[in-house]
Protein backbone atom coordinates (compact mmCIF):
# COMPACT_ATOMS: atom_id res chain seq x y z
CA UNK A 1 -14.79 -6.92 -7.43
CA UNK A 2 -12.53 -9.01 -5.98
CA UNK A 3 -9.82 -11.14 -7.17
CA UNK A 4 -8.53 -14.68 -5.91
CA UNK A 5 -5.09 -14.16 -6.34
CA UNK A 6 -4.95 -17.84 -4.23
CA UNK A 7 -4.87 -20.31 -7.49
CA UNK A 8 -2.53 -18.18 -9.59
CA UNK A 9 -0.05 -18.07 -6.41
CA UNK A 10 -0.64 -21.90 -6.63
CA UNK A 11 -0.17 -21.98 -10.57
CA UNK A 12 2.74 -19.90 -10.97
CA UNK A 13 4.21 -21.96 -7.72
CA UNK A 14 4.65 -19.00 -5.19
CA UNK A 15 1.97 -20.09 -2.62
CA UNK A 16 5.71 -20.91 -0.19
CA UNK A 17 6.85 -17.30 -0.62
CA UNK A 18 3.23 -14.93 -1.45
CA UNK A 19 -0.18 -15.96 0.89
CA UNK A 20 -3.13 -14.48 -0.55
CA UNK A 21 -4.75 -11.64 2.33
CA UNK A 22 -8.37 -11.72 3.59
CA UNK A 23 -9.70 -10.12 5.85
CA UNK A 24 -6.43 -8.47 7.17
CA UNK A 25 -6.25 -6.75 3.72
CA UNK A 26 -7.21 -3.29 5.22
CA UNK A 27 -4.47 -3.64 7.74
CA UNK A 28 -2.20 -3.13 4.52
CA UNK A 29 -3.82 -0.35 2.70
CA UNK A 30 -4.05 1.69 6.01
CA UNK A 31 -0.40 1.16 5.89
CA UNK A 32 0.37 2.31 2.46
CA UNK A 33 -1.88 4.91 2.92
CA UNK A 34 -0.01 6.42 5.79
CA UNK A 35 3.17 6.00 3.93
CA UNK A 36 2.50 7.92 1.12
CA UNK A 37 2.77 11.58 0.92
CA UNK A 38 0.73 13.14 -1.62
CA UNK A 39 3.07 13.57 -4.30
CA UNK A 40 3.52 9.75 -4.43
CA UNK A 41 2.67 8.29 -7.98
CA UNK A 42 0.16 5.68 -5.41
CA UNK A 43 -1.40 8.26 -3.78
CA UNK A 44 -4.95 7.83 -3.39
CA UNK A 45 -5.11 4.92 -6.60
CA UNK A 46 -5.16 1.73 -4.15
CA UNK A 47 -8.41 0.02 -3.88
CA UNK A 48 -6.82 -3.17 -1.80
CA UNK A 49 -4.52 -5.53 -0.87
CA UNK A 50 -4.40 -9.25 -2.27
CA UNK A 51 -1.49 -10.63 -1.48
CA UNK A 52 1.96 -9.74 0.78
CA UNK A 53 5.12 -11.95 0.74
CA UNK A 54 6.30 -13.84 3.87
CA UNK A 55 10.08 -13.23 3.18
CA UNK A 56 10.01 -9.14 2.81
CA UNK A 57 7.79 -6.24 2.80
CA UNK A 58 5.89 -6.42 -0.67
CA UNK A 59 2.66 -6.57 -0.80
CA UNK A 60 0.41 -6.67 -4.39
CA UNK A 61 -2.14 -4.06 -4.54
CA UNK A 62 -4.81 -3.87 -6.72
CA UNK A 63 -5.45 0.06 -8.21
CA UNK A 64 -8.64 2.02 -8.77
CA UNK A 65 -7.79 1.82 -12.58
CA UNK A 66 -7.53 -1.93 -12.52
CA UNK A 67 -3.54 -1.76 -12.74
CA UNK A 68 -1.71 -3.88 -10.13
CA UNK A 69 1.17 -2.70 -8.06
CA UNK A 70 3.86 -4.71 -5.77
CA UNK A 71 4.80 -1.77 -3.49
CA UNK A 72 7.50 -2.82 -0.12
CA UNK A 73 6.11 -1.22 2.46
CA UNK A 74 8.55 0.49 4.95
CA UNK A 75 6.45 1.03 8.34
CA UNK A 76 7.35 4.37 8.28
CA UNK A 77 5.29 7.49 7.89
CA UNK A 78 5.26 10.05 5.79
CA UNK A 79 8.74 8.99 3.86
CA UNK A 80 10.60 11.13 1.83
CA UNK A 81 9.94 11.36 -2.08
CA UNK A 82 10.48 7.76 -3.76
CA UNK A 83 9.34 5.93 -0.63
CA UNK A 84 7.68 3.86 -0.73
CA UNK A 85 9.19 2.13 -3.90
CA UNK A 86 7.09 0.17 -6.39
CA UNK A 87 6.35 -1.62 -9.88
CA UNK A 88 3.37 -1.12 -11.68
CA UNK A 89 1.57 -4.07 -13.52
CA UNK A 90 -1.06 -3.46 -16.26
CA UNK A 91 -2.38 -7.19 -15.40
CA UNK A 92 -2.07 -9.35 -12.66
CA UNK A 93 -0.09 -12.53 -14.61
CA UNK A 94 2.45 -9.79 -15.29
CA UNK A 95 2.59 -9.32 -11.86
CA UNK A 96 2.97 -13.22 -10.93
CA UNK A 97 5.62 -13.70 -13.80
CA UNK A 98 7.89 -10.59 -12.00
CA UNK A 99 7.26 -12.13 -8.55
CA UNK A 100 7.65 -15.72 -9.82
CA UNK A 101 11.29 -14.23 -11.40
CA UNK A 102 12.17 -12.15 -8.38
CA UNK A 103 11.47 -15.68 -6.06
């Protein structure tokens, strides 16, 4: 299922700094997935990517187990343990209230 993260960006007034992702979502995930080694916490939970900020690196995935994670991407491969570093959500509000605070 997905999720139109598009009107809570709008609600929670972060539709300047966030953009919801498309079609380009799997350009994302390939990325994360090359980043992570598999010891990473992330490794092998991401189903997709729904949104990425225009002023950094962070992108919100949504999990396999329906938690949410902003993770900042570092466009390099196979980083060393921590890397790359994330917060974990347990719903996706919680998510837009931490990304609405960290605007």
């Amino acid at each position: 299922m997905k999720f139109d993260v598009g009107n809570l960006l709008k609600e929670y007034g972060l539709d300047s700094v966030w953009s919801a992702i498309g079609d380009e979502g799997n350009y994302f995930l390939d990325e994360l997935n090359s980043e992570l080694s598999e010891i990473h916490p992330l490794y092998a939970r991401t189903e997709y990517a729904t949104a990425r900020c225009l002023i950094s690196d962070d992108v919100l995935f949504l999990l396999k187990d329906r938690n949410w994670a902003i993770v900042h991407l570092t466009y390099t491969r196979h980083n060393t343990d921590g890397f790359p570093m994330f917060k974990l959500f347990s719903d996706l509000r919680d998510a837009m209230r931490y990304m609405k605070e960290a605007d």
